[in-house]
N, C-alpha and C. Protein backbone atom coordinates (compact mmCIF):
# COMPACT_ATOMS: atom_id res chain seq x y z
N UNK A 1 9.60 -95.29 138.34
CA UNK A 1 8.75 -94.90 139.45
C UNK A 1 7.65 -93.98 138.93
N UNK A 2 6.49 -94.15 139.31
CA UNK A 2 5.53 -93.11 138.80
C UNK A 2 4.84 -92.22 139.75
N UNK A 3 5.14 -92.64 140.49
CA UNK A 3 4.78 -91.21 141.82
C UNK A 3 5.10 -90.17 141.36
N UNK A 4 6.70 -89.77 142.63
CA UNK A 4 7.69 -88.70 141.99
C UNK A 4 9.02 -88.86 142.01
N UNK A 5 9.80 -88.63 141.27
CA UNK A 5 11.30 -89.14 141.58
C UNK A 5 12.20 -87.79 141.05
N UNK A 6 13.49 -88.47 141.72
CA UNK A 6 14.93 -87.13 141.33
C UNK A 6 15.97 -88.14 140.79
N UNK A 7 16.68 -87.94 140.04
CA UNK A 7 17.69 -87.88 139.02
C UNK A 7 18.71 -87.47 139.33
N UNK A 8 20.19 -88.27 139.29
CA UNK A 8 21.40 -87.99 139.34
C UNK A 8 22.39 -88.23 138.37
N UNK A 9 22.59 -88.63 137.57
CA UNK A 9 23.82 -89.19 136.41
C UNK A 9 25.13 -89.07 136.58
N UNK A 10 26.07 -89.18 135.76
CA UNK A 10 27.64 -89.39 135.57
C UNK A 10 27.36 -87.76 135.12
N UNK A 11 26.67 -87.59 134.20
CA UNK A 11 26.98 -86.14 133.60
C UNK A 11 26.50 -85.42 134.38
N UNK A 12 25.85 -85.50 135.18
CA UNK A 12 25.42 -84.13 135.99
C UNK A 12 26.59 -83.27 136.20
N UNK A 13 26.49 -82.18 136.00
CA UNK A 13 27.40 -81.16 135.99
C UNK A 13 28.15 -80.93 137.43
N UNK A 14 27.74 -81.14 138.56
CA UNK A 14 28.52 -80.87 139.56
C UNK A 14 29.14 -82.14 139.23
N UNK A 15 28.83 -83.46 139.84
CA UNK A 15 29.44 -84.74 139.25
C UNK A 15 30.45 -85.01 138.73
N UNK A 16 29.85 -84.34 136.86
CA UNK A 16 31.25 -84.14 135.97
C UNK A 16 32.46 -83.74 136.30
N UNK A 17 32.13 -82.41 136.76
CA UNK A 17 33.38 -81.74 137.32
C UNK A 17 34.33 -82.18 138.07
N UNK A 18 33.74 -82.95 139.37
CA UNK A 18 34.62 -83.92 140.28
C UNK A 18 35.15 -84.96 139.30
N UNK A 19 35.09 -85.31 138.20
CA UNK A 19 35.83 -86.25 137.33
C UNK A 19 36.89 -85.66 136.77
N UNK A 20 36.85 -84.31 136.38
CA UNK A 20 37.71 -83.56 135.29
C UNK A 20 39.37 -84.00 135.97
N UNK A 21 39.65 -84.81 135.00
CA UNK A 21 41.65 -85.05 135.28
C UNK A 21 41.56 -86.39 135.68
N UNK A 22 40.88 -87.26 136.00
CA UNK A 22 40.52 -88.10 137.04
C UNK A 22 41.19 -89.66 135.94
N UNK A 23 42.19 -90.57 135.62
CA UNK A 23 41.86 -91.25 134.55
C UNK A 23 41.59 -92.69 135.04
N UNK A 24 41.27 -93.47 134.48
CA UNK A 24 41.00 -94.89 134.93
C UNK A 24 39.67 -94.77 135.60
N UNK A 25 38.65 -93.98 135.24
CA UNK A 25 37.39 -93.98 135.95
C UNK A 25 36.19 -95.10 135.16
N UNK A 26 35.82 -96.60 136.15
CA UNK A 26 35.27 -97.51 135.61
C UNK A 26 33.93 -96.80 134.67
N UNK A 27 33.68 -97.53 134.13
CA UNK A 27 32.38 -97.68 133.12
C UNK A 27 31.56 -97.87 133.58
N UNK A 28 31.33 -98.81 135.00
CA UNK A 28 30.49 -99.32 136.03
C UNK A 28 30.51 -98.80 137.09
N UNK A 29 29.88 -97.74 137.71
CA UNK A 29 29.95 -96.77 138.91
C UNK A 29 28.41 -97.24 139.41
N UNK A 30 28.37 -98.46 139.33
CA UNK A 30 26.86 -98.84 140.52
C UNK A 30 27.31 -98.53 142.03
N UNK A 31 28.36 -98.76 142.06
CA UNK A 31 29.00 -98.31 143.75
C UNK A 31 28.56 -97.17 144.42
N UNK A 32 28.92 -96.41 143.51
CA UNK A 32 28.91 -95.56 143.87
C UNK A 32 27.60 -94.62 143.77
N UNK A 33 26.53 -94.90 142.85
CA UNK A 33 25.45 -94.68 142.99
C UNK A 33 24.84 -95.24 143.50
N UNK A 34 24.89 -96.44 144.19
CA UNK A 34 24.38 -96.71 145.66
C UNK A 34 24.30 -96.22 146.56
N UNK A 35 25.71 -96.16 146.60
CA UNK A 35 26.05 -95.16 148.04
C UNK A 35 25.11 -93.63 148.16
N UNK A 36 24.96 -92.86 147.23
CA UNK A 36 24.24 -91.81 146.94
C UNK A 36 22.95 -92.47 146.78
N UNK A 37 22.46 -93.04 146.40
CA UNK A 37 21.12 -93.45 146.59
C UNK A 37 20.44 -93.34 147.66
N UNK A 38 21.54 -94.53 149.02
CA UNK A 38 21.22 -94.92 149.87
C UNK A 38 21.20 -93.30 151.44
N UNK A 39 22.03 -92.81 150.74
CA UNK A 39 22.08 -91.46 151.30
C UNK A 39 21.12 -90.78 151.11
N UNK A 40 20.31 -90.20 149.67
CA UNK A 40 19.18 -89.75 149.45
C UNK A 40 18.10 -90.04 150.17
N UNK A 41 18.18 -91.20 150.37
CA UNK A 41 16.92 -91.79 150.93
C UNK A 41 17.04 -91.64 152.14
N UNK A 42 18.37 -91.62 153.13
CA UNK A 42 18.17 -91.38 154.41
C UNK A 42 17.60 -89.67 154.79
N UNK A 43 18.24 -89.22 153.81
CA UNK A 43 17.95 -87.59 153.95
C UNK A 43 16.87 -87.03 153.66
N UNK A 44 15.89 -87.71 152.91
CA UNK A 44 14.95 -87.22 152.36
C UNK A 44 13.80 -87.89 153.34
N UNK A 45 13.91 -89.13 153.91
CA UNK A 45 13.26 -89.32 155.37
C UNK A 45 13.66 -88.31 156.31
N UNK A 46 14.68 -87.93 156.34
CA UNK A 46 14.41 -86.68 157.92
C UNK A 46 13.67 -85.19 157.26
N UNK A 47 13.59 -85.20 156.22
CA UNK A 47 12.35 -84.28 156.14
C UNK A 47 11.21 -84.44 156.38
N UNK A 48 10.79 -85.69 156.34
CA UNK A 48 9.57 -86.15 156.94
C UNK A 48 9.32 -85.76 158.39
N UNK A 49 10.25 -85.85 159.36
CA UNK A 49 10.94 -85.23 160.72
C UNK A 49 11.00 -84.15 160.72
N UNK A 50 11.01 -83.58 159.87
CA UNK A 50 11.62 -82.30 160.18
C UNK A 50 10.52 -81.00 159.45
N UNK A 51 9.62 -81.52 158.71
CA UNK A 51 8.77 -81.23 157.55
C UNK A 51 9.02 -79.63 156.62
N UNK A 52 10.73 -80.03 156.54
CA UNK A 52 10.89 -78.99 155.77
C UNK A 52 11.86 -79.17 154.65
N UNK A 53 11.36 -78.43 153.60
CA UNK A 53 11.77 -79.15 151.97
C UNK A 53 13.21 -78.99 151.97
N UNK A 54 14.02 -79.62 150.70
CA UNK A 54 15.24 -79.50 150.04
C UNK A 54 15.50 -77.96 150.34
N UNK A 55 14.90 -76.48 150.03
CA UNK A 55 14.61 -75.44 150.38
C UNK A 55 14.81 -74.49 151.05
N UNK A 56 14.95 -75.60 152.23
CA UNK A 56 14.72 -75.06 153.52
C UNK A 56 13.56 -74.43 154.29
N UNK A 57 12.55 -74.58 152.98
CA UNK A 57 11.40 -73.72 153.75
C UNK A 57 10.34 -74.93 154.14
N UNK A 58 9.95 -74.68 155.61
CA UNK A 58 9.25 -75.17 156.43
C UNK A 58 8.14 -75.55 155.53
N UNK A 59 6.90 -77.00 155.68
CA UNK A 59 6.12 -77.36 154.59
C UNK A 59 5.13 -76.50 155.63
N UNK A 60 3.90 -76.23 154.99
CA UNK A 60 2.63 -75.92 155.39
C UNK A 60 2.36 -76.92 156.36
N UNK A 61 1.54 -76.61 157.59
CA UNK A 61 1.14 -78.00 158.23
C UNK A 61 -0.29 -78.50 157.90
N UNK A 62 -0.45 -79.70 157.65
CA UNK A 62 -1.74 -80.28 157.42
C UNK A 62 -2.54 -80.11 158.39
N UNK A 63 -3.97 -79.97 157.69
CA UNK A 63 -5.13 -79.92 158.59
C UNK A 63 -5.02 -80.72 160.02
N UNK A 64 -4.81 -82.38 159.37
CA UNK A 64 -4.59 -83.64 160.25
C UNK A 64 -4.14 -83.10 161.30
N UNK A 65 -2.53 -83.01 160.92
CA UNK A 65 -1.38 -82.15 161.93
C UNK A 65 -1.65 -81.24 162.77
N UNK A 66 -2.43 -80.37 161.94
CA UNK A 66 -3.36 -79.12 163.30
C UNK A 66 -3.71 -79.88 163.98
N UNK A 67 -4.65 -80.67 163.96
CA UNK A 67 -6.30 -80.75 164.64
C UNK A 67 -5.27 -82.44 165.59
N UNK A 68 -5.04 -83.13 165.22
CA UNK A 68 -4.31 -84.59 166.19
C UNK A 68 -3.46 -84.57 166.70
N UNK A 69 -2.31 -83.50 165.96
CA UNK A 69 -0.67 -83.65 166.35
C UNK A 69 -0.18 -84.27 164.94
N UNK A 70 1.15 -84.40 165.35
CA UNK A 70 1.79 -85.14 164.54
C UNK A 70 2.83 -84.54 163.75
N UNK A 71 3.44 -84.85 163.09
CA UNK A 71 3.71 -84.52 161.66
C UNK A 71 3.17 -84.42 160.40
N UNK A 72 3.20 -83.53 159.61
CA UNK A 72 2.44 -83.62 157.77
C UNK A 72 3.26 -84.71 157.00
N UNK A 73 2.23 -84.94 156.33
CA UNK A 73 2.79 -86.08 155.91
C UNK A 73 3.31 -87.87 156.54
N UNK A 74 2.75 -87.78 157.75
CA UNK A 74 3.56 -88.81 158.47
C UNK A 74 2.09 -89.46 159.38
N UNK A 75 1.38 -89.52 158.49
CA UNK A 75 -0.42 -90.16 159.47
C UNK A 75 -0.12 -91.71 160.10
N UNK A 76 0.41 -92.55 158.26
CA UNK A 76 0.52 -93.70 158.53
C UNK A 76 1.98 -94.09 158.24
N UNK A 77 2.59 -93.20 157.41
CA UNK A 77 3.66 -93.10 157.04
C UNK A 77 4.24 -94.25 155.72
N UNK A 78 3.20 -94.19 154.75
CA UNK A 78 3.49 -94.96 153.88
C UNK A 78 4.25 -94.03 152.65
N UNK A 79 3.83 -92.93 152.97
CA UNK A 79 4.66 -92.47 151.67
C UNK A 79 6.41 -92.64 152.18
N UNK A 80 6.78 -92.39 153.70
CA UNK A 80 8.16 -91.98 153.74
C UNK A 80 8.79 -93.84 153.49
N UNK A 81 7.95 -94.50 153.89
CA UNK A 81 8.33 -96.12 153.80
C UNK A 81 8.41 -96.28 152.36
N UNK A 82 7.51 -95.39 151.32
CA UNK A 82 7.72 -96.13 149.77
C UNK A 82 9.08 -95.45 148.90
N UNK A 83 9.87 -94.43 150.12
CA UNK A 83 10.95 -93.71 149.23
C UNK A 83 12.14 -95.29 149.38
N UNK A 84 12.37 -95.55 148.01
CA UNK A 84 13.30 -96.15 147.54
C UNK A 84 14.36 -95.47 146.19
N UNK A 85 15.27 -96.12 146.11
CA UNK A 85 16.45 -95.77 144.92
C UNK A 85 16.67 -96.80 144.32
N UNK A 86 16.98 -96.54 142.76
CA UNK A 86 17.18 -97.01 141.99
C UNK A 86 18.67 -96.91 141.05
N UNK A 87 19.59 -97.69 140.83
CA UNK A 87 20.71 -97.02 140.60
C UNK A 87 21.19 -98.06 139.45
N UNK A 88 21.73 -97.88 138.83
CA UNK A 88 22.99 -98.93 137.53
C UNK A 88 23.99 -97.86 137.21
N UNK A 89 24.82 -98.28 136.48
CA UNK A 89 26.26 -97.99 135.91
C UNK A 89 26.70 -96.54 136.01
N UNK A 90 25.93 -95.66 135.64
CA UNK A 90 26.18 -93.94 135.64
C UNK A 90 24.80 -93.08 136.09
N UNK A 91 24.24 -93.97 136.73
CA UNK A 91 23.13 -92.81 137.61
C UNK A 91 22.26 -93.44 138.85
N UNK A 92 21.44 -92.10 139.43
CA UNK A 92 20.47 -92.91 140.31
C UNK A 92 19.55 -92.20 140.49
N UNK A 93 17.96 -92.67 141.05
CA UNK A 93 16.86 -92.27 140.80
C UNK A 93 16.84 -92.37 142.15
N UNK A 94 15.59 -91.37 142.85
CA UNK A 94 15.32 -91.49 144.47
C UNK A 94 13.58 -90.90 144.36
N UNK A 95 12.83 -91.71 145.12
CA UNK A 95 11.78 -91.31 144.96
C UNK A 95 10.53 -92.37 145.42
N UNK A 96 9.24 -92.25 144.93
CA UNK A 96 8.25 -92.91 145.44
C UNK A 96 6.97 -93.40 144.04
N UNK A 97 6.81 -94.57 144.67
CA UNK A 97 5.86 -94.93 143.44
C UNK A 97 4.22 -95.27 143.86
N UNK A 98 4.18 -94.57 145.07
CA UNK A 98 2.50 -94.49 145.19
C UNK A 98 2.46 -93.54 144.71
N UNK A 99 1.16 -93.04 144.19
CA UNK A 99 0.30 -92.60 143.30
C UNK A 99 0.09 -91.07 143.56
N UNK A 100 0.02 -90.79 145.05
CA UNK A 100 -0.10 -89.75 145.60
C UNK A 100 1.13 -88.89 145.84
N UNK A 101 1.92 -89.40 145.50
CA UNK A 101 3.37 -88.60 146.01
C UNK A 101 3.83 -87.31 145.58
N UNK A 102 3.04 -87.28 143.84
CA UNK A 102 3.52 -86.45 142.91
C UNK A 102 2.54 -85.50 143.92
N UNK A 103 1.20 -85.36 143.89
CA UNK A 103 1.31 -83.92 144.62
C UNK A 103 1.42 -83.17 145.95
N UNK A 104 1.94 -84.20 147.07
CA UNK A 104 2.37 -83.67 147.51
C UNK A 104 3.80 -82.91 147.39
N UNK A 105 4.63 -83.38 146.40
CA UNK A 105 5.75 -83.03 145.80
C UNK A 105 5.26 -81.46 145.40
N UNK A 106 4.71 -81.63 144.57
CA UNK A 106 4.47 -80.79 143.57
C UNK A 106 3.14 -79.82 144.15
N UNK A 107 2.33 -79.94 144.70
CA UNK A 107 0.58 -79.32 145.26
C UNK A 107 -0.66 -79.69 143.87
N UNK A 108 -1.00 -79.21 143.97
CA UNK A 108 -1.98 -78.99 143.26
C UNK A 108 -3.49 -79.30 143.51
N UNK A 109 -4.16 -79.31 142.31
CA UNK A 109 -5.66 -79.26 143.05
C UNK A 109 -6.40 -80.78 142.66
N UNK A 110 -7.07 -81.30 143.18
CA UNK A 110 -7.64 -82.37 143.39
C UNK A 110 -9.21 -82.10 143.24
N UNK A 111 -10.24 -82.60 141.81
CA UNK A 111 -11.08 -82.66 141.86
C UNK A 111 -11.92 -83.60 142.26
N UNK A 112 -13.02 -83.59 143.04
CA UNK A 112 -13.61 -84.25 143.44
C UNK A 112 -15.12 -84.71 142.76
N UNK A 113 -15.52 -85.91 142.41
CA UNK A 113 -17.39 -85.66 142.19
C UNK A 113 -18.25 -86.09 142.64
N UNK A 114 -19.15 -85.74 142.42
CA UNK A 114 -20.24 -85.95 143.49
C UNK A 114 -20.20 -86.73 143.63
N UNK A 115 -21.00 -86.48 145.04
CA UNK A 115 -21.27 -88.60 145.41
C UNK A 115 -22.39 -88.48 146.73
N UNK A 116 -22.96 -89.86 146.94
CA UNK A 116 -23.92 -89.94 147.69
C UNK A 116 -23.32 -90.85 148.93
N UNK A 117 -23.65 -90.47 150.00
CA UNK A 117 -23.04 -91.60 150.85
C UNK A 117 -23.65 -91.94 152.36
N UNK A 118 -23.62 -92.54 152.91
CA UNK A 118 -24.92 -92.84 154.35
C UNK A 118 -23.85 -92.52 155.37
N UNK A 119 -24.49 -91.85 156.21
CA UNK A 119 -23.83 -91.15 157.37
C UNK A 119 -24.44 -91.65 158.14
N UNK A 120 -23.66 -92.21 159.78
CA UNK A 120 -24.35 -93.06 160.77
C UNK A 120 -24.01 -92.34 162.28
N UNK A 121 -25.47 -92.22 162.78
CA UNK A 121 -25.41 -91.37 164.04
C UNK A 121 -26.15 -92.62 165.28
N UNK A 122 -25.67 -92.01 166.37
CA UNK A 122 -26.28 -92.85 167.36
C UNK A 122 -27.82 -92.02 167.72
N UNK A 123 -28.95 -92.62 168.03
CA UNK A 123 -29.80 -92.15 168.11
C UNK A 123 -30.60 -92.44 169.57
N UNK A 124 -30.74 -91.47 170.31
CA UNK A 124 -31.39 -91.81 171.51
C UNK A 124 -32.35 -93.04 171.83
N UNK A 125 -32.16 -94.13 172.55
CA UNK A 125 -33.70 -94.59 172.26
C UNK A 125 -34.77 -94.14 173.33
N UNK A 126 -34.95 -93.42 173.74
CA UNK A 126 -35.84 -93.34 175.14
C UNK A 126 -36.44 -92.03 174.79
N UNK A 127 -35.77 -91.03 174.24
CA UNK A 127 -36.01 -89.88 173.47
C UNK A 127 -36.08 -89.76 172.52
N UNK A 128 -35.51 -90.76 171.34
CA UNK A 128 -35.66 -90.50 169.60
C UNK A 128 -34.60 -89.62 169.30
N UNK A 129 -34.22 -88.79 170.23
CA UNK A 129 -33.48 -87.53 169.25
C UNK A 129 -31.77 -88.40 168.91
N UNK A 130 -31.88 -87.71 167.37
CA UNK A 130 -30.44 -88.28 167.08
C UNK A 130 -29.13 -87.30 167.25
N UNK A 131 -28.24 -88.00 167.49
CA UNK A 131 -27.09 -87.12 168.25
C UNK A 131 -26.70 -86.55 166.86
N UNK A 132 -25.72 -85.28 166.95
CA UNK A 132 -24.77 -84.64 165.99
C UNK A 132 -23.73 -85.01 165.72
N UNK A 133 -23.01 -86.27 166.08
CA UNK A 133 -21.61 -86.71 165.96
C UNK A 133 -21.93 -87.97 164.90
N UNK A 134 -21.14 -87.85 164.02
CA UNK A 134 -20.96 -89.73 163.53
C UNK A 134 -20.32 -90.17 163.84
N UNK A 135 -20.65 -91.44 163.93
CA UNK A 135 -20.01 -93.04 164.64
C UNK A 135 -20.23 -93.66 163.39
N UNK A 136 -18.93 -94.73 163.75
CA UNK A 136 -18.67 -96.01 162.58
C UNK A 136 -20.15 -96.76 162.92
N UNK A 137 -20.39 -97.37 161.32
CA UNK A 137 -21.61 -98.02 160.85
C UNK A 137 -21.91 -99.31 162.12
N UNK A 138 -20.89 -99.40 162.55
CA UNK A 138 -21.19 -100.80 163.69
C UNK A 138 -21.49 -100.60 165.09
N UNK A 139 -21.87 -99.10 165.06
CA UNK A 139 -21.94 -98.38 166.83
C UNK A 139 -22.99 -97.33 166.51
N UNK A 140 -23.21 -97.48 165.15
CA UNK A 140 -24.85 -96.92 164.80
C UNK A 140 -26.08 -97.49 165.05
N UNK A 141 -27.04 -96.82 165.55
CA UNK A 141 -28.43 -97.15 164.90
C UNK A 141 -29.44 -96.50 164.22
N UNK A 142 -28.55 -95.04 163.44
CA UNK A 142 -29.42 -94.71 162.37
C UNK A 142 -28.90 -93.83 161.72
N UNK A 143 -29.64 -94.38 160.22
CA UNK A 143 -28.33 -93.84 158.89
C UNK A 143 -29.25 -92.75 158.40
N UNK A 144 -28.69 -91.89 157.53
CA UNK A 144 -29.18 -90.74 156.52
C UNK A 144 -28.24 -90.78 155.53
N UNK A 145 -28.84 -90.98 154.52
CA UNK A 145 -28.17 -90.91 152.92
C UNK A 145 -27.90 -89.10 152.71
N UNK A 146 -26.63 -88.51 152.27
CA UNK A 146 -26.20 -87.30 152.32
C UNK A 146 -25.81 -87.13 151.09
N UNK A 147 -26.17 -85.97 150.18
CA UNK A 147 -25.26 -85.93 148.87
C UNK A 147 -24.15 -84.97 149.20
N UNK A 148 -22.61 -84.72 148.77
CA UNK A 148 -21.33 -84.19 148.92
C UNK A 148 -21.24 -83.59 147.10
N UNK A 149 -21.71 -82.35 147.28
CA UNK A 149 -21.24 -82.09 145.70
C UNK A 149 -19.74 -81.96 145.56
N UNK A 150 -19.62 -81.80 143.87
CA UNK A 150 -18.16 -81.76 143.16
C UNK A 150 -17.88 -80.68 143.82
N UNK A 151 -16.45 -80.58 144.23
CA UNK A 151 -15.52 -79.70 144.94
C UNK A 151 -14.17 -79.96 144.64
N UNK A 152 -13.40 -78.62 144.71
CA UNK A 152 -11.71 -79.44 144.52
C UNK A 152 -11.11 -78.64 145.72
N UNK A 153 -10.24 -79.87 145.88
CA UNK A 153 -9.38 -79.24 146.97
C UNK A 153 -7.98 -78.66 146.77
N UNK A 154 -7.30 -77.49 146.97
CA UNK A 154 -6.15 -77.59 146.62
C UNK A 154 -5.10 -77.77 147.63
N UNK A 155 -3.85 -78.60 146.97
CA UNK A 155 -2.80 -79.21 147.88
C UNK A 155 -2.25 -78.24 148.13
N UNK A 156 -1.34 -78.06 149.05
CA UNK A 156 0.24 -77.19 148.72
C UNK A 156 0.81 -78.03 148.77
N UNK A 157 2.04 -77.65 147.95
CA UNK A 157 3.52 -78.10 147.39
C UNK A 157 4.10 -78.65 148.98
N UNK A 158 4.84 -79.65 149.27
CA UNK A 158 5.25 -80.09 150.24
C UNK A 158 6.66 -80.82 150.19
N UNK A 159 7.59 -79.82 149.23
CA UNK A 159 8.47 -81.02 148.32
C UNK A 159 9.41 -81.05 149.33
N UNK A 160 9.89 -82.72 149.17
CA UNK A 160 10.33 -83.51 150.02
C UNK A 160 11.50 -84.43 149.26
N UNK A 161 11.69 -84.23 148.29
CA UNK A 161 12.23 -84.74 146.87
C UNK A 161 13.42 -83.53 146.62
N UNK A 162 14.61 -83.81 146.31
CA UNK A 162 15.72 -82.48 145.87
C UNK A 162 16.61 -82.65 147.01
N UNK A 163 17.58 -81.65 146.75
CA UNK A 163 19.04 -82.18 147.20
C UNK A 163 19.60 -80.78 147.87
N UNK A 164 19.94 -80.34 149.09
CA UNK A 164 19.85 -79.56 150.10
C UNK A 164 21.18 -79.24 150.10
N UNK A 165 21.91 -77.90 150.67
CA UNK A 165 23.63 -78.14 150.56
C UNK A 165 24.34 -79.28 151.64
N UNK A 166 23.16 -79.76 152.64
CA UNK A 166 23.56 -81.03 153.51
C UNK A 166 24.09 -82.05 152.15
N UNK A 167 23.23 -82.12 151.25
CA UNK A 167 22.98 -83.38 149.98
C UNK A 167 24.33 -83.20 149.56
N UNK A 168 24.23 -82.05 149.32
CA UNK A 168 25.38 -82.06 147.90
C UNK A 168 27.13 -82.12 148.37
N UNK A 169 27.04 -81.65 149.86
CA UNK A 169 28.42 -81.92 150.09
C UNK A 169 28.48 -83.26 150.74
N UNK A 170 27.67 -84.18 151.41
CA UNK A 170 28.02 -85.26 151.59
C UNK A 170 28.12 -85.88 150.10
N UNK A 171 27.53 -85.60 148.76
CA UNK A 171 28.08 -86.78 147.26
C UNK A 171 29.12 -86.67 146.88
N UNK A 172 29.54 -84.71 147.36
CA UNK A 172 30.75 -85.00 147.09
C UNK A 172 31.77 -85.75 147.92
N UNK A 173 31.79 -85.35 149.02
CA UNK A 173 32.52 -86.48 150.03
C UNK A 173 32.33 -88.06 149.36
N UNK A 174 31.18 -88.10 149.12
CA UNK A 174 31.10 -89.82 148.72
C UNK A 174 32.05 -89.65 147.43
N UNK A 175 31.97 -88.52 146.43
CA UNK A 175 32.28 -88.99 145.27
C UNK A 175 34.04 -88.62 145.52
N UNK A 176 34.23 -87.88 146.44
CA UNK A 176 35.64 -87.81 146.40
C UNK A 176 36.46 -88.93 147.16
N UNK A 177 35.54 -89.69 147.72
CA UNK A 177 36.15 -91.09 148.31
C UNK A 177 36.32 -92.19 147.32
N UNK A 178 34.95 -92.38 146.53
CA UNK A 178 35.34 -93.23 145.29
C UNK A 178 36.51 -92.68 144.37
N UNK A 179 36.51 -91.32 144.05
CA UNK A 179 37.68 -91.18 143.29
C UNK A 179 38.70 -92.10 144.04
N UNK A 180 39.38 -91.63 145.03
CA UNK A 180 40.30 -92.08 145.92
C UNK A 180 40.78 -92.90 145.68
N UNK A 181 39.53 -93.68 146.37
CA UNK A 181 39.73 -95.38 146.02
C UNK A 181 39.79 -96.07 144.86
N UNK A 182 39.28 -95.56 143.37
CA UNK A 182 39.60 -95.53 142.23
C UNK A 182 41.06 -95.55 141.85
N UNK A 183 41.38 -94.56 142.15
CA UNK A 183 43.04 -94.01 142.11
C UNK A 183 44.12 -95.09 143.19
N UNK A 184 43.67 -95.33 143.67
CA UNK A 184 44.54 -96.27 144.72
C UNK A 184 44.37 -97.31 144.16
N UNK A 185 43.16 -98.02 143.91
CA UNK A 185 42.73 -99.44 142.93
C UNK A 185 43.58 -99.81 141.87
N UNK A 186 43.76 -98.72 141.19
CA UNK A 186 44.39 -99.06 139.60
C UNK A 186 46.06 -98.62 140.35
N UNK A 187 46.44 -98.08 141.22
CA UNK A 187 48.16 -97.74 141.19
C UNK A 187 48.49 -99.42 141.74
């Protein structure tokens, strides 16, 4: 994934531990990193709902969000639709592979460069005078070419990615059920 993603393994240290004594534990634990996958991903969508990180701390609200309503992060909602998981034998990945994900994960600043671009206003016809609002190019009748110098914007951090104490005691529940059933499998 090249957005942003999180990481789970066999060795992860909480993980490990729930193994310690444990014998007959397969080689092939896709099961069970499914199951945690598929959990990640439900949980990490209700932050989108809820717009507050692994953390617990509430995200900043977006401009958008001020000014329309809504939720941050949730305009069209393609980022919470691109969180998928990835899982094989001893681990699993949770995360997003549009392009933009990493900073809202993460913040940071976004440079911009110049650019030139035509701005379209409705223009009186009976008076000439042109209004102050823009309208889309197809409800115009008169353009002005505008230059927008280089500017950067900076993000804040909005992480939505990471594993909450909700996270970590439902894997273990998951992982103490696969033990279980492990242990019952092989007797």
């Amino acid at each position: 994934m090249a957005g942003a993603k999180i990481s789970l393994s066999a060795n992860f240290s909480p993980l490990d531990k729930l193994f310690e004594g444990v014998e007959n534990i397969p080689d092939d634990m896709t099961d069970l990193f499914n199951q945690i996958g598929i959990l990640l991903v439900d949980s990490t969508g209700q932050r989108f709902l809820t717009s507050v990180g692994p953390d617990g701390k509430a995200w900043e609200p977006s401009q958008r969000a001020i000014k329309s309503g809504g939720n941050t992060l949730l305009k069209a909602g393609h980022l919470l639709q691109s969180l998928t998981y990835i899982s094989d034998r001893n681990s699993v990945e949770i995360g997003s592979n549009i392009i933009y994900a990493a900073i809202h994960q993460f913040g940071g600043d976004i440079k911009k460069k110049e650019r030139s671009q035509d701005l379209f206003f409705r223009q009186n016809k009976k008076t000439g005078k042109v209004g102050n609002r823009f309208v889309k190019k197809s409800r115009s009748n008169f353009a002005q070419k505008a230059t927008v110098g280089a500017h950067s914007i900076t993000m804040p951090a909005r992480p939505y990615l990471g594993l909450d104490d909700n996270d970590n005691n439902n894997i273990i529940d998951i992982v103490g059920d696969y033990i279980r059933d492990t242990i019952q499998a092989s007797t």
